[in-house]
Protein backbone atom coordinates (compact mmCIF):
# COMPACT_ATOMS: atom_id res chain seq x y z
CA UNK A 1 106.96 152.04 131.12
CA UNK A 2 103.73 150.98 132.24
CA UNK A 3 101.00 153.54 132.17
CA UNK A 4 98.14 152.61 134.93
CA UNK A 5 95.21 154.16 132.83
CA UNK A 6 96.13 151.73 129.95
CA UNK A 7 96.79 148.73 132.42
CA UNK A 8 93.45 149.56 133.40
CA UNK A 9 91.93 150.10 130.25
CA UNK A 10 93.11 147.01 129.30
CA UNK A 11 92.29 144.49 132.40
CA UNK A 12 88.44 146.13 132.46
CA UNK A 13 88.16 145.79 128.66
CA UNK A 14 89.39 141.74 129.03
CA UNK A 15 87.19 141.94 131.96
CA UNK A 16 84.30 142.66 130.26
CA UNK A 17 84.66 140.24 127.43
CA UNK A 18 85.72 137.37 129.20
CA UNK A 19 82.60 137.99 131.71
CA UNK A 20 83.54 135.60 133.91
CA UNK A 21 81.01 136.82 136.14
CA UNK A 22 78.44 136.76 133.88
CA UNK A 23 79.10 133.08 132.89
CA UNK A 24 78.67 131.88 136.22
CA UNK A 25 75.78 129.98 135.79
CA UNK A 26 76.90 128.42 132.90
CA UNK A 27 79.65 127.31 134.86
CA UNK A 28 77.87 125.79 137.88
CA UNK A 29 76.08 124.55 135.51
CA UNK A 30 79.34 122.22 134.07
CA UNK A 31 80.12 121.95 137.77
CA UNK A 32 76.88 120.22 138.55
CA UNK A 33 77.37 117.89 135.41
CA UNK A 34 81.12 116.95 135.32
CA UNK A 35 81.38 116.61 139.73
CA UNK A 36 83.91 119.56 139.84
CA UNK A 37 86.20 122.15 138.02
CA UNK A 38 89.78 121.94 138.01
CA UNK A 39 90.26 125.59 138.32
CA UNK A 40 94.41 125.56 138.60
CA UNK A 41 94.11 123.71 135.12
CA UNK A 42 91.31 125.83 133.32
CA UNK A 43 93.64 128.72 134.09
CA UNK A 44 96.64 127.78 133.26
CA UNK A 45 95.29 126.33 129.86
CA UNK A 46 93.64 129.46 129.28
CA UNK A 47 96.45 131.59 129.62
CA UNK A 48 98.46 129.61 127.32
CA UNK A 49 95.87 130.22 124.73
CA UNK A 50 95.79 133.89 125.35
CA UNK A 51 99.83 134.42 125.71
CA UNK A 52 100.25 131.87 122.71
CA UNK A 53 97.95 134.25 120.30
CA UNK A 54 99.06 137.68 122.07
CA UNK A 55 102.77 137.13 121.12
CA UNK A 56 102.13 134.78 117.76
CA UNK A 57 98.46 134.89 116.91
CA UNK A 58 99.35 137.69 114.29
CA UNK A 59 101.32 135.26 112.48
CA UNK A 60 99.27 132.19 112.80
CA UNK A 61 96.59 134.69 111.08
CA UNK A 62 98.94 135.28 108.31
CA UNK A 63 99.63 131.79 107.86
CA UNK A 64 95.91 131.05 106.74
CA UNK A 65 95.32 134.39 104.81
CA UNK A 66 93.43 136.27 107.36
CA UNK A 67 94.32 139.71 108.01
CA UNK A 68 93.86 141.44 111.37
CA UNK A 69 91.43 143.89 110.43
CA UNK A 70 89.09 141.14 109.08
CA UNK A 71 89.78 138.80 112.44
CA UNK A 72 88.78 141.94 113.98
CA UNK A 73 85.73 142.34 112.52
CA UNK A 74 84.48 138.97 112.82
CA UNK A 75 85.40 139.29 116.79
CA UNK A 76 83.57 142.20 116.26
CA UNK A 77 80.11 140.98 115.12
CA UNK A 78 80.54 137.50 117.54
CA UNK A 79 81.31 140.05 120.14
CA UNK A 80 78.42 141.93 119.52
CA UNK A 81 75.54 139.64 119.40
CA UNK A 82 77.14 138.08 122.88
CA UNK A 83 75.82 141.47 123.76
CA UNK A 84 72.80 141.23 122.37
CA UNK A 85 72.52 137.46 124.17
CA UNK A 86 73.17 139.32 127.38
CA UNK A 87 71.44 142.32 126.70
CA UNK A 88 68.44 141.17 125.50
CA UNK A 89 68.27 137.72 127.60
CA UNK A 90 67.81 135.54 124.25
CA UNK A 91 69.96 132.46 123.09
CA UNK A 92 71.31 133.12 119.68
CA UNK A 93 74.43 130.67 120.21
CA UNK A 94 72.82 127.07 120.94
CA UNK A 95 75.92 124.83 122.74
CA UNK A 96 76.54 121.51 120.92
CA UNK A 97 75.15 118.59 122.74
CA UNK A 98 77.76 117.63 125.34
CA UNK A 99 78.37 113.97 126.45
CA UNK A 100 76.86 112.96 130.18
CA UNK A 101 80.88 113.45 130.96
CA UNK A 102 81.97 117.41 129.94
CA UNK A 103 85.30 118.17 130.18
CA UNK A 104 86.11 121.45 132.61
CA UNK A 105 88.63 122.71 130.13
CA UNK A 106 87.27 122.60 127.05
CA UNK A 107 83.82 124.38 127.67
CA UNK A 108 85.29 126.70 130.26
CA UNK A 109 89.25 127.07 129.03
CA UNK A 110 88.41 127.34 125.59
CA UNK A 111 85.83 128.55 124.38
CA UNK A 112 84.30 130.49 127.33
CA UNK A 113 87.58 132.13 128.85
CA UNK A 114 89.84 132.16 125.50
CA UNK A 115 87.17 132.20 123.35
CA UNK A 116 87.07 134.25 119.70
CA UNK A 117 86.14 137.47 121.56
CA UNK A 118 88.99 137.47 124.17
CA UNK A 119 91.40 136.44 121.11
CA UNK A 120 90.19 139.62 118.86
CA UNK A 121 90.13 141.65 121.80
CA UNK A 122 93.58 140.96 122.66
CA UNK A 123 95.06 141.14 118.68
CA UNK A 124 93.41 144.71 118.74
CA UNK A 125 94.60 145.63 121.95
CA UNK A 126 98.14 144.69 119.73
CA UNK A 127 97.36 146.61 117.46
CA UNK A 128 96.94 149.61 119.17
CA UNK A 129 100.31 151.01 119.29
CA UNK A 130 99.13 153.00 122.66
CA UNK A 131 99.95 149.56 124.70
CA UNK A 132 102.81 148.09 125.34
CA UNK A 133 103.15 144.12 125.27
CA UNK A 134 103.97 144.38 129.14
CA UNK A 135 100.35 145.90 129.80
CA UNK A 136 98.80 143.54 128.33
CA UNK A 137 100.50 140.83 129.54
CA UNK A 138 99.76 141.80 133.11
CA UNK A 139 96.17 142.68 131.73
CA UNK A 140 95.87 139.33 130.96
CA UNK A 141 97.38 137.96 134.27
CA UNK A 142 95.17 139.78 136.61
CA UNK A 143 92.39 138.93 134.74
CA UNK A 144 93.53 135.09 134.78
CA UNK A 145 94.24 135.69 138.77
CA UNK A 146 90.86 136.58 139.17
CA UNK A 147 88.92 134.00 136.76
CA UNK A 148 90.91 131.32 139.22
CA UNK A 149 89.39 132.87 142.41
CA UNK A 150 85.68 132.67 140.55
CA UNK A 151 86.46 129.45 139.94
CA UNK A 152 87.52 128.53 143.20
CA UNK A 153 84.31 130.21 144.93
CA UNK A 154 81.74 129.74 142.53
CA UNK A 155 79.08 128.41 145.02
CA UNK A 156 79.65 131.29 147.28
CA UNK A 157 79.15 133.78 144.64
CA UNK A 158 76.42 131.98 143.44
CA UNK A 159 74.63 132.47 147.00
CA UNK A 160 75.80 135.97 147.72
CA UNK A 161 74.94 137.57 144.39
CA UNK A 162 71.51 135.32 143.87
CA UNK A 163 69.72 135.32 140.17
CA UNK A 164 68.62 138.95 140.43
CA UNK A 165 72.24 139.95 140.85
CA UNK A 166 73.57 137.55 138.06
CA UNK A 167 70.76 138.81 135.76
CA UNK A 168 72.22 142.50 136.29
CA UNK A 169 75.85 141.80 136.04
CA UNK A 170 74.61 140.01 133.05
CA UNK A 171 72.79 143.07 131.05
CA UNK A 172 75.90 145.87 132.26
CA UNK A 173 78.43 143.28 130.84
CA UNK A 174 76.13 142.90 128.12
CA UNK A 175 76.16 147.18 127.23
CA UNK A 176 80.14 147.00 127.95
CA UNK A 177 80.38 144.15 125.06
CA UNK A 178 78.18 146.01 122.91
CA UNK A 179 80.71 149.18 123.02
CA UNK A 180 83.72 147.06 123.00
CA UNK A 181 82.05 145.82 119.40
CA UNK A 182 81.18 148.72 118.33
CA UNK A 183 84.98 150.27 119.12
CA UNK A 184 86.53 146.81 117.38
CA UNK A 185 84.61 147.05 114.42
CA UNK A 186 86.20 150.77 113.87
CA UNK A 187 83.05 152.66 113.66
C-alpha cells in the first residue's frame, strides 16, 4: 500500500538531488551549444538508468565487490560537496572538455539526471525497508514527468525565474543536498 508521506518523502528527496532546477543553466547552456535538447529521449534514457539500478543496481554492486553501505558513502561525500558547489557558489567538479558537437544525453541523461547521487540516493531509498519498490518507482516517475516539462520549457523558466531566482533555488537545493549527505552517510 502506498503511503503518501513516503511517496512524498521520496519524490522531494529525488527532487532535490537531481536539481533539475538548479541545473538549468547548465542546461541552456548545452542547448545553446548542441542547437536543441531532445527532451522525450533524455528522459526516457534517464529513467532506464534509474529503473535499471533501482531493481538490479544492488547486484551489479555485488558483482564488482562493492557493498551498499560503501556505494553509499561515496554518494554520500559526491553528494555533499555538490552542496558545497551550490552552497558556496565555487566549482570543485571541472567538466571535461566537450567537443564543439555535445551530445543532449550524455551530459544531461547521464551524468546530470542519473548521475552517482541520484543512483546512491535511490539504492538507500532501497534500503530503507520503510519504502516499498512501488513508491519509489512512482517517485522516480513523477520526478522524470517533471524533468521532461523543464526540459521542454527551459527558455521560459529561464526568463520567468531570471539569475537572482536561479542563484536562490541554487543555495536551498544546495542546504537540501547537504542534509540528504549528511542522512546517507549515517551520521
Amino acid at each position: 500500500m502506498i503511503q503518501f508521506a513516503d511517496l512524498l518523502t521520496i519524490t522531494l528527496t529525488l527532487f532535490a538531488v537531481i536539481d533539475i532546477l538548479g541545473n538549468i543553466p547548465l542546461m541552456i547552456s548545452i542547448k545553446q551549444k548542441t542547437g536543441h535538447i531532445n527532451a522525450l529521449k533524455v528522459t526516457w534514457i534517464s529513467t532506464f538508468i534509474m529503473l535499471v539500478f533501482l531493481f538490479i543496481g544492488e547486484e551489479i554492486l555485488n558483482l564488482i565487490g562493492i557493498d551498499l553501505k560503501s556505494f553509499s558513502l561515496a554518494g554520500a561525500v559526491v553528494i555533499f560537496l555538490i552542496a558545497i558547489e551550490m552552497i558556496l557558489n565555487i566549482e570543485l567538479f571541472r567538466p571535461a572538455k566537450q567537443a564543439k558537437k555535445v551530445s543532449d544525453v550524455v551530459p544531461i541523461a547521464f551524468p546530470l539526471i542519473a548521475g552517482a547521487g541520484t543512483l546512491t540516493t535511490l539504492l538507500s531509498l532501497k534500503s530503507i525497508e520503510v519504502y516499498s519498490y512501488l513508491e519509489i518507482f512512482l517517485g522516480i516517475i513523477i520526478n522524470v514527468f517533471f524533468i521532461y516539462i523543464v526540459l521542454k520549457m527551459l527558455i521560459p523558466i529561464e526568463k520567468l525565474l531570471g539569475p537572482v531566482g536561479i542563484e536562490i533555488l541554487r543555495r536551498v537545493f544546495g542546504i537540501l543536498l547537504l542534509a540528504i549527505a549528511i542522512k546517507l552517510s549515517g551520521l
